[in-house]
N, C-alpha and C. Protein backbone atom coordinates (compact mmCIF):
# COMPACT_ATOMS: atom_id res chain seq x y z
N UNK A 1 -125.95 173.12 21.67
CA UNK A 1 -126.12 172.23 22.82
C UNK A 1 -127.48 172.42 23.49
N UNK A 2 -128.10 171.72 24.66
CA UNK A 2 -129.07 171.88 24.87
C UNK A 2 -128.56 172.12 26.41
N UNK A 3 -130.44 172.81 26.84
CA UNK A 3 -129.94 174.28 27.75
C UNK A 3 -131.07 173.03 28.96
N UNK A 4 -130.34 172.90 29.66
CA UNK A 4 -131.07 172.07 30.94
C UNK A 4 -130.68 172.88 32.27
N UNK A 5 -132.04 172.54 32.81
CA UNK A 5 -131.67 173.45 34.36
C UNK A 5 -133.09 173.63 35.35
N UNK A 6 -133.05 174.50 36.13
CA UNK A 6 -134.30 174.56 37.33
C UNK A 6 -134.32 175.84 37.70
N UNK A 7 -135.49 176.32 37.77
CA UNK A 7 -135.90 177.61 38.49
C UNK A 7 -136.82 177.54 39.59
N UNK A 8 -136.73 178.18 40.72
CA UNK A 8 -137.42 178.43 41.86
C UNK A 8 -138.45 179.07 42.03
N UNK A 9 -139.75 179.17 41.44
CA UNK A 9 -140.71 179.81 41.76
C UNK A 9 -141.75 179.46 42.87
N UNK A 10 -142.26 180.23 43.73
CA UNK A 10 -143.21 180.09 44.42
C UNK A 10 -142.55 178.98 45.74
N UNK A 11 -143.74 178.08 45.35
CA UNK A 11 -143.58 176.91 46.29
C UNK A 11 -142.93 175.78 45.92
N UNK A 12 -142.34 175.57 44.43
CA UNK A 12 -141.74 174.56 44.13
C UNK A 12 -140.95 174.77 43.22
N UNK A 13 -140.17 174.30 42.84
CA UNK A 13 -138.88 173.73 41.10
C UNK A 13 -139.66 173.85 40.28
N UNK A 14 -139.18 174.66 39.05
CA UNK A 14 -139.64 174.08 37.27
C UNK A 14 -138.21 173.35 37.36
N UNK A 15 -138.33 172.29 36.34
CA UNK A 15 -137.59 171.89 35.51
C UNK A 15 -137.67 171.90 34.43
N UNK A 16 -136.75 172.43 33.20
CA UNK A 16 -136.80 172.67 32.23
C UNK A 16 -135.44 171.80 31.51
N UNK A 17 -135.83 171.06 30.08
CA UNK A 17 -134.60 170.87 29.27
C UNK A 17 -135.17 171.43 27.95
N UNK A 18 -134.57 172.66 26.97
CA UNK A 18 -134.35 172.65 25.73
C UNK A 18 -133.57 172.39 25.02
N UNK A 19 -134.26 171.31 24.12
CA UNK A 19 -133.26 170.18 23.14
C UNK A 19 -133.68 170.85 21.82
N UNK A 20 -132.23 169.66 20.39
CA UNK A 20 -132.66 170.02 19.09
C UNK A 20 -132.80 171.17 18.93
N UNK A 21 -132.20 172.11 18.95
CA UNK A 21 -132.32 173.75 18.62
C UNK A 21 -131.26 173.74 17.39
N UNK A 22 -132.69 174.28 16.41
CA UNK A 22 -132.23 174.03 15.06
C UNK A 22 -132.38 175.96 14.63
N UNK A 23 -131.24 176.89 13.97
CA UNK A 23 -131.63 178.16 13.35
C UNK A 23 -131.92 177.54 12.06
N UNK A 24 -133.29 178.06 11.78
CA UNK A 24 -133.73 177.74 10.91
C UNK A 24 -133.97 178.77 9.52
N UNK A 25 -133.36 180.08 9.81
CA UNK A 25 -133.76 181.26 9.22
C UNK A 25 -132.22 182.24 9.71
N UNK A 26 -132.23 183.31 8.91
CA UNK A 26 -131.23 184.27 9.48
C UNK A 26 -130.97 185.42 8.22
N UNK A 27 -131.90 186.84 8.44
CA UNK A 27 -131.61 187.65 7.37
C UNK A 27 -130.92 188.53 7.76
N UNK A 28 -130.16 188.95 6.56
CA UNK A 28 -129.68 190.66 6.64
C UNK A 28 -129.37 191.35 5.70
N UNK A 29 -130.65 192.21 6.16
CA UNK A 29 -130.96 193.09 4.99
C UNK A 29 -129.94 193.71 5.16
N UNK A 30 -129.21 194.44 5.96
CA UNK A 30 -128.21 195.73 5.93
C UNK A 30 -127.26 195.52 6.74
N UNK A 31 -126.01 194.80 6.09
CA UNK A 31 -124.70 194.69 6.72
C UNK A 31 -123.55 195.08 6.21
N UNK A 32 -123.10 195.70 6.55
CA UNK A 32 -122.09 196.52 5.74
C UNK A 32 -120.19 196.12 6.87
N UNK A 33 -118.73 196.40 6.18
CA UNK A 33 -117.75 196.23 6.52
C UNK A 33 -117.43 197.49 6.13
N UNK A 34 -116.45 197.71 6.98
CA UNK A 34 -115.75 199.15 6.32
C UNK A 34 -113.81 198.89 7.22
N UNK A 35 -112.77 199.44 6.54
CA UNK A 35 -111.43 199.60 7.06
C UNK A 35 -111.71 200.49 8.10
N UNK A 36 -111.27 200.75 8.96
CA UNK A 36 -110.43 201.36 10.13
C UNK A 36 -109.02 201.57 9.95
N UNK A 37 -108.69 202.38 8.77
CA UNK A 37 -107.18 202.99 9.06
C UNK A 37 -106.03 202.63 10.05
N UNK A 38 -105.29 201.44 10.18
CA UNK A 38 -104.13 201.27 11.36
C UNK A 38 -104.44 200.51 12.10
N UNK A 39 -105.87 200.54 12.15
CA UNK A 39 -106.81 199.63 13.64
C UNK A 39 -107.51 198.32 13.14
N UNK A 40 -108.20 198.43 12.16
CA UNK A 40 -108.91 197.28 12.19
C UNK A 40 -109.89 197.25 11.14
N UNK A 41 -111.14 196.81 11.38
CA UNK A 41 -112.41 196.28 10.78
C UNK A 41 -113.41 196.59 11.69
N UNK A 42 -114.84 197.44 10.73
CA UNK A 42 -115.60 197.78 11.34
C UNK A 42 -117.02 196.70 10.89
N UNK A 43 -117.53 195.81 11.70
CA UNK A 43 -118.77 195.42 11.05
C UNK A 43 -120.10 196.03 11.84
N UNK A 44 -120.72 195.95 10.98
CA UNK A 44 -122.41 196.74 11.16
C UNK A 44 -123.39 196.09 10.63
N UNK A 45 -124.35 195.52 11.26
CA UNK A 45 -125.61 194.49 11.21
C UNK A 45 -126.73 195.64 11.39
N UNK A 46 -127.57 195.46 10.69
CA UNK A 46 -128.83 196.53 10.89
C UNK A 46 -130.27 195.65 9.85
N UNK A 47 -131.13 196.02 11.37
CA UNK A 47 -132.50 195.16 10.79
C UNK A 47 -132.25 193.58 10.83
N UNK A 48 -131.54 192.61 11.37
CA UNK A 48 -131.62 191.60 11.11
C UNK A 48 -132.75 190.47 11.91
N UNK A 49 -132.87 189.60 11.38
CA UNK A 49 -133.54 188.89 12.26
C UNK A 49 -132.59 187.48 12.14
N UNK A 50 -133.92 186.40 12.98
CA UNK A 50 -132.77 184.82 13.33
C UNK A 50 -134.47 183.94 14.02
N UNK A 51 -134.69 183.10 13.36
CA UNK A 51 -135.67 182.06 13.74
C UNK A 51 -135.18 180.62 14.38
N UNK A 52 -135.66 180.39 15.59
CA UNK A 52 -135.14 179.11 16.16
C UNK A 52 -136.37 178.57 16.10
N UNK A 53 -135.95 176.85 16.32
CA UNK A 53 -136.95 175.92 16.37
C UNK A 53 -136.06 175.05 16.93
N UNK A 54 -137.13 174.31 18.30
CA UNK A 54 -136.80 173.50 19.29
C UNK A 54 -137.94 172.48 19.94
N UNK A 55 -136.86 171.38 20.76
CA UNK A 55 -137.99 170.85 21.36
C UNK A 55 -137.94 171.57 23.33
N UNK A 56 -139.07 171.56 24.00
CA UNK A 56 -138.74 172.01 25.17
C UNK A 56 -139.73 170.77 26.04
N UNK A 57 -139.68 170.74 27.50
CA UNK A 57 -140.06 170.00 28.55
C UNK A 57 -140.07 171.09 29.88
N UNK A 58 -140.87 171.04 30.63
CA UNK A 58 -140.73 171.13 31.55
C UNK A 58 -141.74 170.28 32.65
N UNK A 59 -140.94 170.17 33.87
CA UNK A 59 -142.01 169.11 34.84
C UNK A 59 -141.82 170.02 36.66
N UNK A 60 -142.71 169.94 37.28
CA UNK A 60 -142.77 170.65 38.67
C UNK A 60 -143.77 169.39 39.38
N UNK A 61 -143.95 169.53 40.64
CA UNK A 61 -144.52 168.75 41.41
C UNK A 61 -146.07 168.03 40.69
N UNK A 62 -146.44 169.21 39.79
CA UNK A 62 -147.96 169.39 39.72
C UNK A 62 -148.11 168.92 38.22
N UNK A 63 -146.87 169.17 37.09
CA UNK A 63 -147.20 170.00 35.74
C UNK A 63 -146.49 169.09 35.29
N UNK A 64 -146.01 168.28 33.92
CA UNK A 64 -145.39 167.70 33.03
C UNK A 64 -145.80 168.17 31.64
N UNK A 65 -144.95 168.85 31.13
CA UNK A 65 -145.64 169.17 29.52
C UNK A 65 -144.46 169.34 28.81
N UNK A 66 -144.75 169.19 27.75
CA UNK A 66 -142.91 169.01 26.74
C UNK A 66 -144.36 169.80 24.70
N UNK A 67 -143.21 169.59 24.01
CA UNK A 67 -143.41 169.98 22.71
C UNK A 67 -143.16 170.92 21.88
N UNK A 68 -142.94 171.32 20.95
CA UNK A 68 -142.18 172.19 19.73
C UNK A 68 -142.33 173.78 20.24
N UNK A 69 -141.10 174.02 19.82
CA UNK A 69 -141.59 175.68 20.00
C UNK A 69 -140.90 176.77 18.80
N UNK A 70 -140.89 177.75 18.96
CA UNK A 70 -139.98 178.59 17.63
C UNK A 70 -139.99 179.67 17.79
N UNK A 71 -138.83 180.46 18.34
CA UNK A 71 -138.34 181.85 18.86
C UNK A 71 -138.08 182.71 17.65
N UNK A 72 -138.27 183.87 17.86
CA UNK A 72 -138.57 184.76 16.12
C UNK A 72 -138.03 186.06 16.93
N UNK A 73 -136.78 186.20 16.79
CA UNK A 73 -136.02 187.60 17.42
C UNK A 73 -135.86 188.66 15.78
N UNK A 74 -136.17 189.49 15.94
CA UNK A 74 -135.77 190.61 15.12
C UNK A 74 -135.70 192.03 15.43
N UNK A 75 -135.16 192.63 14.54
CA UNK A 75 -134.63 194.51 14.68
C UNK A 75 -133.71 194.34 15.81
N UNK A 76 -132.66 193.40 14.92
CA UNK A 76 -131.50 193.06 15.95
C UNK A 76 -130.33 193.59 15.27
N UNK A 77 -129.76 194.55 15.58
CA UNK A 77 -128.33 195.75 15.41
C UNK A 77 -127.41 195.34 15.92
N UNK A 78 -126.15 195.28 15.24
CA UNK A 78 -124.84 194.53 16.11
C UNK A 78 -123.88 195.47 15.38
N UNK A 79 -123.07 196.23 16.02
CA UNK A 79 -122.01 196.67 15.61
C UNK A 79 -120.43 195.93 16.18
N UNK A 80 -119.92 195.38 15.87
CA UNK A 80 -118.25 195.09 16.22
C UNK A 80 -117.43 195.56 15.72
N UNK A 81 -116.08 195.47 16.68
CA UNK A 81 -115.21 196.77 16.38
C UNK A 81 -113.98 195.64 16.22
N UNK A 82 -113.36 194.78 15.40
CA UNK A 82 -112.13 194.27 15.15
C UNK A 82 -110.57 194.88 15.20
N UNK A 83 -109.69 194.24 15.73
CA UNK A 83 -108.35 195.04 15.80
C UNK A 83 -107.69 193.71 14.62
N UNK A 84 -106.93 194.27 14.10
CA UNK A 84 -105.83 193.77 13.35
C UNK A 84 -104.40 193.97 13.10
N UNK A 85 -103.87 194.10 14.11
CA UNK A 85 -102.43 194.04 14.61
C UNK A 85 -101.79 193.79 13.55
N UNK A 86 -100.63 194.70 12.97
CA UNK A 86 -99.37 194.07 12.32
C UNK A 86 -98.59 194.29 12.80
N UNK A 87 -97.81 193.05 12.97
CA UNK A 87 -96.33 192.95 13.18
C UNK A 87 -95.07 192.75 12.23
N UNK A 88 -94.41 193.33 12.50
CA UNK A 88 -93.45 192.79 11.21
C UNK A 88 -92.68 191.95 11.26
N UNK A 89 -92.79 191.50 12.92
CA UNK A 89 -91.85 190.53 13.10
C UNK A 89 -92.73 188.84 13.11
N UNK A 90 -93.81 188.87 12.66
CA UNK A 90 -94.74 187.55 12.88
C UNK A 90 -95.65 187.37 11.53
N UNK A 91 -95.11 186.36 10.59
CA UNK A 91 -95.31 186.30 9.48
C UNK A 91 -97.35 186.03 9.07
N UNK A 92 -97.41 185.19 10.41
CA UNK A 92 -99.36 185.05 10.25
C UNK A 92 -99.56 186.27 10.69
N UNK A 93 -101.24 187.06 10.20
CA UNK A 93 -102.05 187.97 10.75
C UNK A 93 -102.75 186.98 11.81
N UNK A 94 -103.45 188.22 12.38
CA UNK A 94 -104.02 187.60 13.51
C UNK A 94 -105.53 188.71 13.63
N UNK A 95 -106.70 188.16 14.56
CA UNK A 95 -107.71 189.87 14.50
C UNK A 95 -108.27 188.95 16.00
N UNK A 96 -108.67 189.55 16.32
CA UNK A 96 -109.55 189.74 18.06
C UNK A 96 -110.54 190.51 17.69
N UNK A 97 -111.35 190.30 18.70
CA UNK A 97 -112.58 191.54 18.34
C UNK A 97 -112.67 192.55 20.04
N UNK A 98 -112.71 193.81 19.26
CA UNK A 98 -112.19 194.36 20.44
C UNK A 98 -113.42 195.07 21.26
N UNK A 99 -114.54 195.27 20.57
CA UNK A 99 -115.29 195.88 21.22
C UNK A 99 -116.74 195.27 20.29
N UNK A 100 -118.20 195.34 21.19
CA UNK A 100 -119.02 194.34 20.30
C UNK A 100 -120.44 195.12 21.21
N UNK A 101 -121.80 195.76 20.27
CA UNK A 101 -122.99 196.20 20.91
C UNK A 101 -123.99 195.55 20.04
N UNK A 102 -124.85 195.08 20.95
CA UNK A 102 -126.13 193.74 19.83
C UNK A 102 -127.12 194.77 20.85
N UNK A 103 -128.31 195.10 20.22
CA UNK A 103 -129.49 195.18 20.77
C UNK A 103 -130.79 194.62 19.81
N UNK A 104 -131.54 194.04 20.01
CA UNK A 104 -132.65 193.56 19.58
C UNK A 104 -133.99 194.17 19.99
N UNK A 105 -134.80 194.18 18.98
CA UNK A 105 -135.80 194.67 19.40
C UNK A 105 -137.63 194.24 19.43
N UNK A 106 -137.54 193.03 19.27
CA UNK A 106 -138.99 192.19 19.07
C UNK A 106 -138.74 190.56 19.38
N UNK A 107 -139.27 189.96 20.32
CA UNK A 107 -138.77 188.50 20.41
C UNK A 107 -140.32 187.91 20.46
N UNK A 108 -140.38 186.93 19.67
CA UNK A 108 -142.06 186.42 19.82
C UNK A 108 -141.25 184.97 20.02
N UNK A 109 -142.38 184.40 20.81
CA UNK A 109 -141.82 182.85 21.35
C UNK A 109 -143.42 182.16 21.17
N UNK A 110 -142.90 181.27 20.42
CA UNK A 110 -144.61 180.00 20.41
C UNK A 110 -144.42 179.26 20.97
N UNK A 111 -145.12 178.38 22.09
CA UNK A 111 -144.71 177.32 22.09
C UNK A 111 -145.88 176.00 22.17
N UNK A 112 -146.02 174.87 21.61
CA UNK A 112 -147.09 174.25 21.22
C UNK A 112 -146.13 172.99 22.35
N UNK A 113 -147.66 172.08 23.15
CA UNK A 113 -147.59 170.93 23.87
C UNK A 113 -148.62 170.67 24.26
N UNK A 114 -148.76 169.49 24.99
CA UNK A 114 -149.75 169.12 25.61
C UNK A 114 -149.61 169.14 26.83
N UNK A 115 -150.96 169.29 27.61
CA UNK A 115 -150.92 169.14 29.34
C UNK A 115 -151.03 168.06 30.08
């Protein structure tokens, strides 16, 4: 979806809409699953990255400028911790995720327009 809204700086409003947000990329080198004995599913993301590409705008009293941009997040780590409940009395499985840590570590943002 696209991310529309206003921030307050200074003496006046930005307005901002980012549209068309396309992932255009998404690696992982090192992801691994493992059982949890009784409990669940362990997943583990390590080193990944994720490339966006979008259109953006923003306008303030003074400023109107819009045009392409492309967000480049990587050395992004995600561990989640899945539960998987059995019952014996409920013939579907079911899983939730019970616990979840993402940290990232490099975000470069371009963004190309005119003034």
């Amino acid at each position: 979806p696209d991310l529309t809204g206003h921030e307050k700086f200074g003496l006046g409003n930005v307005k901002y809409n980012i549209s068309r947000i396309h992932v255009t990329a998404v690696e992982l080198p090192s992801a691994s699953i493992s059982l949890l004995p009784g409990s669940g599913i362990k997943l583990v993301i390590g080193n990944a990255s994720l490339t966006i590409d979008m259109n953006w705008n923003i306008r303030t009293w003074m400023l109107k400028d819009s045009g392409r941009g492309t967000v480049h997040i990587s050395k992004v780590f995600v561990t989640a911790i899945f539960s998987t409940p059995l019952h014996n009395t409920c013939p579907t499985s079911s899983i939730s995720l019970t616990s979840c840590r993402t940290t990232s570590g490099d975000i470069d943002i371009k963004l190309n327009g005119k003034t």
